[in-house]
C-alpha atoms as a PDB file:
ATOM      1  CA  UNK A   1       0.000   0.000   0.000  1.00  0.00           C
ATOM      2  CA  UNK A   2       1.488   3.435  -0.885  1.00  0.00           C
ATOM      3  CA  UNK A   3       1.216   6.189   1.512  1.00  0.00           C
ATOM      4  CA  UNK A   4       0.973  10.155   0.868  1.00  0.00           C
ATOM      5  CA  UNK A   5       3.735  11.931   1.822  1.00  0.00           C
ATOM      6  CA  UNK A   6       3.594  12.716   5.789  1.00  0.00           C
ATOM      7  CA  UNK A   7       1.154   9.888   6.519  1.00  0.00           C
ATOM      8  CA  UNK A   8       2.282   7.344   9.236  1.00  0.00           C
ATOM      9  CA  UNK A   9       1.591   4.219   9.455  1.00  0.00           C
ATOM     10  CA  UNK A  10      -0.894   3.353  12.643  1.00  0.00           C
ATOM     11  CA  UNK A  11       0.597   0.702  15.079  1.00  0.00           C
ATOM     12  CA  UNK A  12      -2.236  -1.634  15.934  1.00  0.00           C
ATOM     13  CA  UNK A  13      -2.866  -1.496  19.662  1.00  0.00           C
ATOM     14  CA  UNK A  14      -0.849  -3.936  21.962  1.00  0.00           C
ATOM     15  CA  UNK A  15      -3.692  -4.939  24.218  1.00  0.00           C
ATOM     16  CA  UNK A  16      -2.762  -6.779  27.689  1.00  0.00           C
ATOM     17  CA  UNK A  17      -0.252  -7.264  30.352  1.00  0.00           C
ATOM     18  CA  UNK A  18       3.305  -8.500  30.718  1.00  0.00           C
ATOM     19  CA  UNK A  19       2.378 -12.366  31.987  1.00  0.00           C
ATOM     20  CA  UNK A  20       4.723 -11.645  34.927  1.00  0.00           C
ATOM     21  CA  UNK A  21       3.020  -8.855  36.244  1.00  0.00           C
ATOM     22  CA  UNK A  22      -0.451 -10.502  36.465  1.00  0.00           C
ATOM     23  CA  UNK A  23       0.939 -13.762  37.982  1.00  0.00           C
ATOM     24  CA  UNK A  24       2.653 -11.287  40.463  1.00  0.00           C
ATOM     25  CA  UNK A  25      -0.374  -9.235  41.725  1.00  0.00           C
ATOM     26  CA  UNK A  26      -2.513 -12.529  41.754  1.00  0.00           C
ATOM     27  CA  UNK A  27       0.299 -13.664  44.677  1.00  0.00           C
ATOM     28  CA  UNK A  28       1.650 -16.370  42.656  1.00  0.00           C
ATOM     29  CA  UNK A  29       5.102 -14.888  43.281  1.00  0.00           C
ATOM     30  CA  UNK A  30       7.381 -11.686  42.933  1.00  0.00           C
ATOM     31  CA  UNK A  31       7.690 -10.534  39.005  1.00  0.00           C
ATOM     32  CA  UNK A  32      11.600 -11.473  38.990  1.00  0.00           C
ATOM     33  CA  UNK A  33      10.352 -15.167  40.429  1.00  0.00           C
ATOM     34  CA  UNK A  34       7.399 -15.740  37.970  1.00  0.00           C
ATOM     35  CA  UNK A  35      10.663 -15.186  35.172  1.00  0.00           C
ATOM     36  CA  UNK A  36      12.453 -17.821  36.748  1.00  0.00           C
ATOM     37  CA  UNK A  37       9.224 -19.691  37.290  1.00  0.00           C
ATOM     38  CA  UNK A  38       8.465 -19.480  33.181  1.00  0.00           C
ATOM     39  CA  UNK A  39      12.453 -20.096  32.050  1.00  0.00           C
ATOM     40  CA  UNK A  40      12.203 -23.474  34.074  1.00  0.00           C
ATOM     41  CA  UNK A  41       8.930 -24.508  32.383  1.00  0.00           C
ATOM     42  CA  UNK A  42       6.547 -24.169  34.925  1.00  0.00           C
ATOM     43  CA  UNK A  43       3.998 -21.828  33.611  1.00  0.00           C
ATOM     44  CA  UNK A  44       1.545 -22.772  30.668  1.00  0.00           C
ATOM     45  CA  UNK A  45      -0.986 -20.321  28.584  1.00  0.00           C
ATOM     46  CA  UNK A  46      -4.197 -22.402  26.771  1.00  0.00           C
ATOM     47  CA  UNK A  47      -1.729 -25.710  27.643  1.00  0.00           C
ATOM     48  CA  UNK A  48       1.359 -24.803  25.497  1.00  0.00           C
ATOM     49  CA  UNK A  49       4.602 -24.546  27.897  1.00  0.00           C
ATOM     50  CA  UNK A  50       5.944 -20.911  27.521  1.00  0.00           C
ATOM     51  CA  UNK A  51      10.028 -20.060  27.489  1.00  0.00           C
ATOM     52  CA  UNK A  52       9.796 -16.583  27.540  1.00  0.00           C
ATOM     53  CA  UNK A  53       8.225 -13.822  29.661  1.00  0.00           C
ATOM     54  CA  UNK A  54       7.347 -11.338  26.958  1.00  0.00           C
ATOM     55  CA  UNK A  55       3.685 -12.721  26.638  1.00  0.00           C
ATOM     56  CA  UNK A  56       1.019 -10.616  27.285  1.00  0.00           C
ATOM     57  CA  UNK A  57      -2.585 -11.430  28.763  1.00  0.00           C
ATOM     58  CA  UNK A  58      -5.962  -9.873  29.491  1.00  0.00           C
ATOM     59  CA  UNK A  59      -6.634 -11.941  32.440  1.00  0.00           C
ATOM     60  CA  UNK A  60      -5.613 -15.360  34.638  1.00  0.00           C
ATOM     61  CA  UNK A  61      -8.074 -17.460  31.655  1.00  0.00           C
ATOM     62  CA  UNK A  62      -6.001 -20.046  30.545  1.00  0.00           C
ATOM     63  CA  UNK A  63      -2.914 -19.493  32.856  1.00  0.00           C
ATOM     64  CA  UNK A  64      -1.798 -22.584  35.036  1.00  0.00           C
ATOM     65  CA  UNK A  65       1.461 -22.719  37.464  1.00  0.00           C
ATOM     66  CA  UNK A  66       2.722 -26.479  37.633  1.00  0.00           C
ATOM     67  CA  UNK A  67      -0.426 -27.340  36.126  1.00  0.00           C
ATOM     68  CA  UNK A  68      -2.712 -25.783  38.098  1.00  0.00           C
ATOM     69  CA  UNK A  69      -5.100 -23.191  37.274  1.00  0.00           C
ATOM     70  CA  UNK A  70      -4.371 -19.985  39.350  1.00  0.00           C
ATOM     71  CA  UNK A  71      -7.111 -18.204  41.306  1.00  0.00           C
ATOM     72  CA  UNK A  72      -7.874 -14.644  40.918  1.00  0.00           C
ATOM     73  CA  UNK A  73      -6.239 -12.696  42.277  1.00  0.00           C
ATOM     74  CA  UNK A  74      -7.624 -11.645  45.952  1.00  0.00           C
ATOM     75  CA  UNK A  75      -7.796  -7.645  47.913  1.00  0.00           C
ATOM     76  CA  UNK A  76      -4.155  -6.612  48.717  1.00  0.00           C
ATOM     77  CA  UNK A  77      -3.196  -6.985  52.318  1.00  0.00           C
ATOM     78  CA  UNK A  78       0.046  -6.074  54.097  1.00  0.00           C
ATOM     79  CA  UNK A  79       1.359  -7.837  57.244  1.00  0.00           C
ATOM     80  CA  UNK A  80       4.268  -6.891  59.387  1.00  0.00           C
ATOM     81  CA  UNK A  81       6.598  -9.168  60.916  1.00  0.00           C
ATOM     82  CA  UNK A  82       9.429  -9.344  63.347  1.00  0.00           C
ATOM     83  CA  UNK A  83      11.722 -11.776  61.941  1.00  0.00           C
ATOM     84  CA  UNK A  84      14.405 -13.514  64.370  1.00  0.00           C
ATOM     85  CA  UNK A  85      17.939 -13.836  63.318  1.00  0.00           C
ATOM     86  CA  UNK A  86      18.663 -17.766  61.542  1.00  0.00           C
ATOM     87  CA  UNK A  87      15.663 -17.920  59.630  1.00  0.00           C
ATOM     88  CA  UNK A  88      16.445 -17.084  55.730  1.00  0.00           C
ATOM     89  CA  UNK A  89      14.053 -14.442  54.043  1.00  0.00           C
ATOM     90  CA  UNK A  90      12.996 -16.691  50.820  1.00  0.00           C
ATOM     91  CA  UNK A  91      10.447 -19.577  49.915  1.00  0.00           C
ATOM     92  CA  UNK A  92      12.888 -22.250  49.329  1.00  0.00           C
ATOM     93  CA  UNK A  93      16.297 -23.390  50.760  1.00  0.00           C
ATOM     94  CA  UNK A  94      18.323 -25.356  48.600  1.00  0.00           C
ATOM     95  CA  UNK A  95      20.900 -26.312  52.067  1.00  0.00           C
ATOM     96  CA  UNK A  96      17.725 -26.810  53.777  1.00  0.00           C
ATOM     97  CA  UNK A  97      17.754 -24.146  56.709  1.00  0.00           C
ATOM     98  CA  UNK A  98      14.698 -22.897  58.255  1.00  0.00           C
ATOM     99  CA  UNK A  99      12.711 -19.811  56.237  1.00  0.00           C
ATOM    100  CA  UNK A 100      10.305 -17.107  57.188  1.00  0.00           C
ATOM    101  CA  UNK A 101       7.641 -18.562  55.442  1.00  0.00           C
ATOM    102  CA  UNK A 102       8.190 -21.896  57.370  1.00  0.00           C
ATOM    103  CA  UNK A 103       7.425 -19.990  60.490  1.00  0.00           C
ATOM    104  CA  UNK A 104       4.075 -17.991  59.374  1.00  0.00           C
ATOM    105  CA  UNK A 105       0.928 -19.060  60.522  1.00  0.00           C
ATOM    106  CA  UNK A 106      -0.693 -21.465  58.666  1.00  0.00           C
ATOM    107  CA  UNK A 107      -4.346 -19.304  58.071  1.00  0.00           C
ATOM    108  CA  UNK A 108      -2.235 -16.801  56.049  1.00  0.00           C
ATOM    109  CA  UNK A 109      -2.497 -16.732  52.347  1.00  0.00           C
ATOM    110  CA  UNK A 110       0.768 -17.706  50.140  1.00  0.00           C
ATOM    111  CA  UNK A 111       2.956 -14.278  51.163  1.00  0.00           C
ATOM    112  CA  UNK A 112       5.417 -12.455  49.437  1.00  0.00           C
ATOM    113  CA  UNK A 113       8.108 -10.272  51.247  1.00  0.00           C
ATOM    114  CA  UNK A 114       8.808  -6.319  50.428  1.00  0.00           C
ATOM    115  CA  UNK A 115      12.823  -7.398  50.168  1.00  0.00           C
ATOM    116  CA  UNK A 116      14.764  -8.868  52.687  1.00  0.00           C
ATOM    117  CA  UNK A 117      16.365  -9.585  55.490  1.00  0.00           C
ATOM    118  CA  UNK A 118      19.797 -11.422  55.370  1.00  0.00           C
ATOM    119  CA  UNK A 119      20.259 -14.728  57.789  1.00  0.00           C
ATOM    120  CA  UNK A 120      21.835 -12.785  60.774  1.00  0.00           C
ATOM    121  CA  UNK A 121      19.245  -9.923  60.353  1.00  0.00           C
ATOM    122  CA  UNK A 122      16.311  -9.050  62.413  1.00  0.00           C
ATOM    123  CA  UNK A 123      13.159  -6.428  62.313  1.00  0.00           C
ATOM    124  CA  UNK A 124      10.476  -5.778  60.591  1.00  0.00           C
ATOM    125  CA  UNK A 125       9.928  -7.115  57.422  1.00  0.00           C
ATOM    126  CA  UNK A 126       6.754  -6.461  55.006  1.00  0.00           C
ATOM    127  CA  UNK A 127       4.646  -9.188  53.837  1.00  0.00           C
ATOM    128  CA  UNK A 128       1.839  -9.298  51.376  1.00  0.00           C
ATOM    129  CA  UNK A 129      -0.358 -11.207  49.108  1.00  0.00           C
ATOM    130  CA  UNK A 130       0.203  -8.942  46.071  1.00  0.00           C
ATOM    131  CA  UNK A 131       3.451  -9.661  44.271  1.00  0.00           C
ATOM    132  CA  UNK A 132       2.869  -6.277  42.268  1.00  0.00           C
ATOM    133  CA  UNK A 133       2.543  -4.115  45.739  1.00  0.00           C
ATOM    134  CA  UNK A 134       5.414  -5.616  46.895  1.00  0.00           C
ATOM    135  CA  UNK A 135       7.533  -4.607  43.926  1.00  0.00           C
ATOM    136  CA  UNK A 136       5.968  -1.103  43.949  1.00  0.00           C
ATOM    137  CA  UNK A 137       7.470  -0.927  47.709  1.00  0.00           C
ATOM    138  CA  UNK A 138      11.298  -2.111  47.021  1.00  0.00           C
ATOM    139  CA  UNK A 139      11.605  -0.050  43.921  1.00  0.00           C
ATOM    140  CA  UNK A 140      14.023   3.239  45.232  1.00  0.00           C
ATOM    141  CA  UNK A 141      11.888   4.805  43.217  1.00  0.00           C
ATOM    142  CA  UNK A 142       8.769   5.016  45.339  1.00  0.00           C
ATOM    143  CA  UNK A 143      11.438   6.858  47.662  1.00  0.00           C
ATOM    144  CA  UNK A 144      10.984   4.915  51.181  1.00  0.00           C
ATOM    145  CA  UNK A 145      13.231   4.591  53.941  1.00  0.00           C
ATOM    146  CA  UNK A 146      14.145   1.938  55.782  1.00  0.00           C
ATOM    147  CA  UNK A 147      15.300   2.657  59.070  1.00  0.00           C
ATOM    148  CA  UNK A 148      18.078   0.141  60.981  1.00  0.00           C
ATOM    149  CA  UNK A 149      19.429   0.375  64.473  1.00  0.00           C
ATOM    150  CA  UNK A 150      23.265  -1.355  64.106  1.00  0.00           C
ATOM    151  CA  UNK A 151      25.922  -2.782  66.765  1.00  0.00           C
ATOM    152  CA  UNK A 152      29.056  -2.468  65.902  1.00  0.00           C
ATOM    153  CA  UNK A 153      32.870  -3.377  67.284  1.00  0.00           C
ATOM    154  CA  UNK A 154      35.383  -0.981  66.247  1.00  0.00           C
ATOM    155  CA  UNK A 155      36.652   2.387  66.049  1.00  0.00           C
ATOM    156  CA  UNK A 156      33.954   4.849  65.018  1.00  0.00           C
ATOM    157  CA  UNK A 157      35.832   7.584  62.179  1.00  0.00           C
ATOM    158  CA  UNK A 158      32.964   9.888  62.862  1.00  0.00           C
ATOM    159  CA  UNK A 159      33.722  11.689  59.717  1.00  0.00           C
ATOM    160  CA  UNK A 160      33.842   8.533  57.990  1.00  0.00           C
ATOM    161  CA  UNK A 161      30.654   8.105  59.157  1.00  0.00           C
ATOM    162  CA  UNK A 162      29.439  11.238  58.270  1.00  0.00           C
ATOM    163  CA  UNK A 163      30.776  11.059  55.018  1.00  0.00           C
ATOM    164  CA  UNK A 164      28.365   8.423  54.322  1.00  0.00           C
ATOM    165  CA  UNK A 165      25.651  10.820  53.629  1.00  0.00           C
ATOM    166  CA  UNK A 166      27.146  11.404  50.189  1.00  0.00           C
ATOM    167  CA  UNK A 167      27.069   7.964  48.974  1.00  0.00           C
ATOM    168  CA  UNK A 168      30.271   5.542  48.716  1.00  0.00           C
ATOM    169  CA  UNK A 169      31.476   3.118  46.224  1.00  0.00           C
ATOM    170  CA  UNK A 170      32.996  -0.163  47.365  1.00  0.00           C
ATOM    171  CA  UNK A 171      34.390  -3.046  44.851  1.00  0.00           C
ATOM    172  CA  UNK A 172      32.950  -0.945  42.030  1.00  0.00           C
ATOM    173  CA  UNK A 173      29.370  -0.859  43.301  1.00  0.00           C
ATOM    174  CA  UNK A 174      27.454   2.521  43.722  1.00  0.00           C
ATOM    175  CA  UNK A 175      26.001   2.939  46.743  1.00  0.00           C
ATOM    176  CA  UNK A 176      23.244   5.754  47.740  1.00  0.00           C
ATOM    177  CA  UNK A 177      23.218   8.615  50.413  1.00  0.00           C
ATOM    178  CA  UNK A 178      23.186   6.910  54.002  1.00  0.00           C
ATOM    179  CA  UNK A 179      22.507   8.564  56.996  1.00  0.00           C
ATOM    180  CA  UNK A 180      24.533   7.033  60.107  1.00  0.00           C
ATOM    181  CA  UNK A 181      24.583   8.516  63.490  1.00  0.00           C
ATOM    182  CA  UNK A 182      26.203   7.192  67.076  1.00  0.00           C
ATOM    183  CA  UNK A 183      22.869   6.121  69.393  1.00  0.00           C
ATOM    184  CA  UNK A 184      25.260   5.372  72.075  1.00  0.00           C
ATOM    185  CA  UNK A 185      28.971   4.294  72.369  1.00  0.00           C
ATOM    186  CA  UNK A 186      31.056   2.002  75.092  1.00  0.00           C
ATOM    187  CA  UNK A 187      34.904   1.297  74.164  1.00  0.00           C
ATOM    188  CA  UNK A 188      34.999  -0.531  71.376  1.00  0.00           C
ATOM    189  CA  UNK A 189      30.983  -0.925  70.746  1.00  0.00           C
ATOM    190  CA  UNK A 190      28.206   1.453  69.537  1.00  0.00           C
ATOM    191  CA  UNK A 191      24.934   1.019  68.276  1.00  0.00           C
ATOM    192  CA  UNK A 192      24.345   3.165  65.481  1.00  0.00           C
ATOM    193  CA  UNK A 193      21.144   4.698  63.715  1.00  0.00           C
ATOM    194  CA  UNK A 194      20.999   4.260  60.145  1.00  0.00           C
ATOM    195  CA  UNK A 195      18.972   5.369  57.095  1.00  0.00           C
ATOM    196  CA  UNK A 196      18.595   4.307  53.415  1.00  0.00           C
ATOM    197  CA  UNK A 197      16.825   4.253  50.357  1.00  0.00           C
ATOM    198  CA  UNK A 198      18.382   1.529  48.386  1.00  0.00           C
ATOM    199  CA  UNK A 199      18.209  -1.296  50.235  1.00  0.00           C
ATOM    200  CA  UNK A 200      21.380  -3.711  48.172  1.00  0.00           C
ATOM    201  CA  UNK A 201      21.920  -6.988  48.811  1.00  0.00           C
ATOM    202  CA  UNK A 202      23.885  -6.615  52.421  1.00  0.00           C
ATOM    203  CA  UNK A 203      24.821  -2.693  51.869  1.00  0.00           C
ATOM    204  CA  UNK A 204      24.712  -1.777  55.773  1.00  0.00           C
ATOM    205  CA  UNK A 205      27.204  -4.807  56.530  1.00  0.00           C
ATOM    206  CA  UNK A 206      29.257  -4.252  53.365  1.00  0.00           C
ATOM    207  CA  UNK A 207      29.255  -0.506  54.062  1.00  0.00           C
ATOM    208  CA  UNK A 208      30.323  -0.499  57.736  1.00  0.00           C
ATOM    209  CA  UNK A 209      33.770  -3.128  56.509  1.00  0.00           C
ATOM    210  CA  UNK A 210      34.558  -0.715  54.063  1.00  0.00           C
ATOM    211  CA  UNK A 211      34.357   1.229  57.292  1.00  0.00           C
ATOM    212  CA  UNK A 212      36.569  -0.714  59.414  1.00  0.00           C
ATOM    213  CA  UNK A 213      33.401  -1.919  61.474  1.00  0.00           C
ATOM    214  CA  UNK A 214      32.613  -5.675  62.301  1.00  0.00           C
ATOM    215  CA  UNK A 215      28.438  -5.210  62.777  1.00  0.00           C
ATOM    216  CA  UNK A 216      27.313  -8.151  65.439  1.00  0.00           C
ATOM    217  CA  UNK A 217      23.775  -7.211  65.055  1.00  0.00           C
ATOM    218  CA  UNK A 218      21.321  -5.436  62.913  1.00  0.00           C
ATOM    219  CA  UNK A 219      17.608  -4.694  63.522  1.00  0.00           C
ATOM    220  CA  UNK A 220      15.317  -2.643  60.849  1.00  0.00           C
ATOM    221  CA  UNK A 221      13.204  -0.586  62.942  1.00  0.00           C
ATOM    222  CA  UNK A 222      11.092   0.648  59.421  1.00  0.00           C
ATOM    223  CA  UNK A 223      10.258   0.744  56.064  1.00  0.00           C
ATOM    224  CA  UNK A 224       8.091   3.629  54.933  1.00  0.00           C
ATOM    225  CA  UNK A 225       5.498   4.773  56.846  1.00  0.00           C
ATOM    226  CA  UNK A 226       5.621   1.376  58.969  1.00  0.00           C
ATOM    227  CA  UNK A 227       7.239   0.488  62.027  1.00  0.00           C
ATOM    228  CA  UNK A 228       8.568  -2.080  64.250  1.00  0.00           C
ATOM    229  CA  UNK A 229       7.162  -0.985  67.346  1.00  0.00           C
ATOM    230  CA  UNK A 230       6.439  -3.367  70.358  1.00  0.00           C
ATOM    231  CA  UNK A 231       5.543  -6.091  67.972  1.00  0.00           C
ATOM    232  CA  UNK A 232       7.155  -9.665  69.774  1.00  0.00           C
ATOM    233  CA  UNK A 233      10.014 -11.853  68.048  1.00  0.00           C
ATOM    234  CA  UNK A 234       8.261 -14.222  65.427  1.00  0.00           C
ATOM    235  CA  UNK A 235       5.177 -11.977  65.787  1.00  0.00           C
ATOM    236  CA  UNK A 236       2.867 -11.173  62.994  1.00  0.00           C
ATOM    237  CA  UNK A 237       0.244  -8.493  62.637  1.00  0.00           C
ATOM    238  CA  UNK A 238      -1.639  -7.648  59.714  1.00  0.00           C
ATOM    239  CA  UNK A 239      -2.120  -3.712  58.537  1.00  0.00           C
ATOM    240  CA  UNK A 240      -5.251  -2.106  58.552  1.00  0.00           C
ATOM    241  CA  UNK A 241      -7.122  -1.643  55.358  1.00  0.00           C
ATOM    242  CA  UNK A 242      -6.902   2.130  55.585  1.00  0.00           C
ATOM    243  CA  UNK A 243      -3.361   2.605  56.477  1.00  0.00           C
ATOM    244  CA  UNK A 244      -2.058   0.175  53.689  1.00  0.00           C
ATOM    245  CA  UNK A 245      -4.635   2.515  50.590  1.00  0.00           C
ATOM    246  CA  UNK A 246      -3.287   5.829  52.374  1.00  0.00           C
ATOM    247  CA  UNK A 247       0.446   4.541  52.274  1.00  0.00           C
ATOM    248  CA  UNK A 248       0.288   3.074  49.030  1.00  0.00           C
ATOM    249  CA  UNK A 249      -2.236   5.076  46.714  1.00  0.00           C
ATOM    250  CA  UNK A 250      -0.050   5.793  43.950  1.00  0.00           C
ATOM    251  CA  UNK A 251       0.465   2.062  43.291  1.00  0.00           C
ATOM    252  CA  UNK A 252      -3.666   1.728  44.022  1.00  0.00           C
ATOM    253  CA  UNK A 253      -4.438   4.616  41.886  1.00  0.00           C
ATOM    254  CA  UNK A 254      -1.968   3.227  38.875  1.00  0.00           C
ATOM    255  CA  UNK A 255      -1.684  -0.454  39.300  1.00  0.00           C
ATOM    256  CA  UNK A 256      -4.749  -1.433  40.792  1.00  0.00           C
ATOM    257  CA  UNK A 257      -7.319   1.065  40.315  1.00  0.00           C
ATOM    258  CA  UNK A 258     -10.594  -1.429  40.858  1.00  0.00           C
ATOM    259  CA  UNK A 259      -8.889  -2.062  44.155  1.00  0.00           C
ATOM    260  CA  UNK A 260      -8.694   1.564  45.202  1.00  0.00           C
ATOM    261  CA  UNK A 261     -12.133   2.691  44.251  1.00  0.00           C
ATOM    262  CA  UNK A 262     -13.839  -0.639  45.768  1.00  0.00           C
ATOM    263  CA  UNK A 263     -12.494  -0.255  48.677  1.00  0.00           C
ATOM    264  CA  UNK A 264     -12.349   3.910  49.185  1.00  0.00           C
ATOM    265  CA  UNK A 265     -15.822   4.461  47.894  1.00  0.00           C
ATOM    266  CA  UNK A 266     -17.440   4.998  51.387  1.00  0.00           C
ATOM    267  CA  UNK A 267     -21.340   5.049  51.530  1.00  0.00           C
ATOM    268  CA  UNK A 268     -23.234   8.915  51.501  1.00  0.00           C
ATOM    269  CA  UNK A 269     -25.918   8.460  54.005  1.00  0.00           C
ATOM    270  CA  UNK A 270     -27.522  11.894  52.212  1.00  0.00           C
ATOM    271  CA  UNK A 271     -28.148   9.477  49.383  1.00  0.00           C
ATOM    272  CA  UNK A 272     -29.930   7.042  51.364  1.00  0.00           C
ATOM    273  CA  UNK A 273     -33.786   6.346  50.601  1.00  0.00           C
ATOM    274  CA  UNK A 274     -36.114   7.666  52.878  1.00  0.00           C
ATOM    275  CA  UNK A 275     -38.269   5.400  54.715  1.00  0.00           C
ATOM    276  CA  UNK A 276     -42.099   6.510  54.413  1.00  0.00           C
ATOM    277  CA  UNK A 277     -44.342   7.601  57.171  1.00  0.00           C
ATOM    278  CA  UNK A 278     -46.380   4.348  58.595  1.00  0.00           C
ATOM    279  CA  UNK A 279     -50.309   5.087  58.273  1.00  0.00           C
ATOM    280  CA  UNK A 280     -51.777   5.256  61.716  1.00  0.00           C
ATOM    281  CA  UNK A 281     -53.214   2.012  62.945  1.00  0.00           C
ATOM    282  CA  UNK A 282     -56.910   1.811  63.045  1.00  0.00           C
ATOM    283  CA  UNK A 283     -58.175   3.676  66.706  1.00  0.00           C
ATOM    284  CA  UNK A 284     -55.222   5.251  66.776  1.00  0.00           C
ATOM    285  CA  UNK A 285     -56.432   9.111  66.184  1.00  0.00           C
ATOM    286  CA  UNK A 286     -59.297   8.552  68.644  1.00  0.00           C
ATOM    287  CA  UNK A 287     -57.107   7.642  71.079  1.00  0.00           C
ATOM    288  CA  UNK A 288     -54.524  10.440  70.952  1.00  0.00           C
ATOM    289  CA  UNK A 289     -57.973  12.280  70.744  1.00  0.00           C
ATOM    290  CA  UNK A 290     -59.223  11.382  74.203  1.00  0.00           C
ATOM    291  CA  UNK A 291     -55.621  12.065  75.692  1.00  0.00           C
ATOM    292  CA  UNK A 292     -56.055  15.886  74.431  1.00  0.00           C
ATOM    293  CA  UNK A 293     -59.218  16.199  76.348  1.00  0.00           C
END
């Protein structure tokens, strides 16, 4: 077909999402775990195995996970947790040690955690149904801190420390503004108070060696808006409805709009019908008659 000069030719719409993505907000697992789910042949579409990622669907129609059909997906919810040091922060253990998710109750649904926490680690960590939330709340992007109280052995270079607040590289990796101050200090020890962004794969520990600093024990006290608190070792507590839509209502808004107007849309009693005035049951004006006289 010839075209006048200036005319474009029209794309045809790309209808759908990324497979990943709705496998991830149905719970199934993170988006980076439903790839490694599909490259090891887990995940078929209409019954044909797929090998790549870069599929798109309308829906969950057709989609099974080890041959099963997966459910839709259900409301978001957000738990925290205080996780104990020795337990590892993932679904499977291929040396066999104990994980988180070995430890949750078992009424919970299949969980996903918002990151991690390393072995030796401890806190709060974020759990929640919807694999797409989760993302949403690791990405730096979103621009939440998480918050870390840190013993260390050593000798504190305060402006070392200080310094950190400009970023640092170690072993050619980048890594963002941290804010570290001294909580309290005795000889060789200190617990310190730190803040981040980023969140990389053991930055504190990693940071503090660069440092000169052995840590012996770390303890996230937040992430985002949420916090630790007086919640128990091991305990779990979920987070209320209205907290998790005002924390995260860009990703509601964007990502999950149905979600966000289902469960924000708040009856007007102004728009309520009107019940109508019962008739007067028979003797009932001669009655209120004789109590006038």
């Amino acid at each position: 077909m010839v075209r006048a000069m200036g005319e474009t030719e029209e794309k045809p719409e790309v209808k759908g999402e990324r497979i990943a993505k709705v496998l991830a907000r149905a719970g199934v697992a993170s988006r980076r775990e439903v790839e490694r789910m599909i490259a090891a042949g887990r995940v078929a579409l209409a019954g044909t195995i797929l090998t790549t990622p870069a599929v798109l669907v309308d829906g969950l129609a057709g989609i099974t996970v080890d041959g099963r059909p997966v459910a839709p997906a259900m409301s978001a919810r957000l738990w925290r947790y205080h996780k104990p040091p020795g337990l590892i922060t993932s679904h499977r253990d291929t040396r066999g040690r104990a994980t988180v998710f070995d430890q949750l109750p078992k009424h919970l649904p299949r969980v996903i955690s918002v990151g991690r926490l390393d072995l030796a680690s401890e806190g709060l960590l974020l759990l929640t149904n919807d694999g797409g939330l989760a993302r949403w709340m690791s990405l730096p992007s979103t621009g939440w801190t998480r918050r870390y109280r840190v013993r260390v052995h050593g000798r504190i270079d305060e402006e070392a420390l200080a310094g950190l607040a400009e970023g640092i590289e170690i072993a050619g990796i980048r890594y963002g503004p941290i804010t570290a101050e001294i909580e309290r200090a005795s000889g060789s020890n200190a617990w310190l108070r730190m803040t981040l962004k980023e969140g990389k794969n053991r930055e504190i520990r990693r940071v503090l060696a660069a440092l000169g600093l052995a840590v012996n024990r770390l303890i996230r006290t937040g992430y985002g808006p949420f916090t630790l608190g007086s919640l128990p070792r091991g305990g779990i507590a979920e987070v209320p409805l209205k907290a998790l839509l005002g924390a995260a209502a860009d990703y509601f808004r964007t990502e999950r709009p149905s979600v966000a107007v289902e469960r924000r849309t708040q009856p007007d009693p102004s728009k309520w019908a009107k019940a109508k005035p019962k008739p007067p049951r028979p003797g009932a004006r001669r009655r209120q008659a004789r109590k006038k006289t």
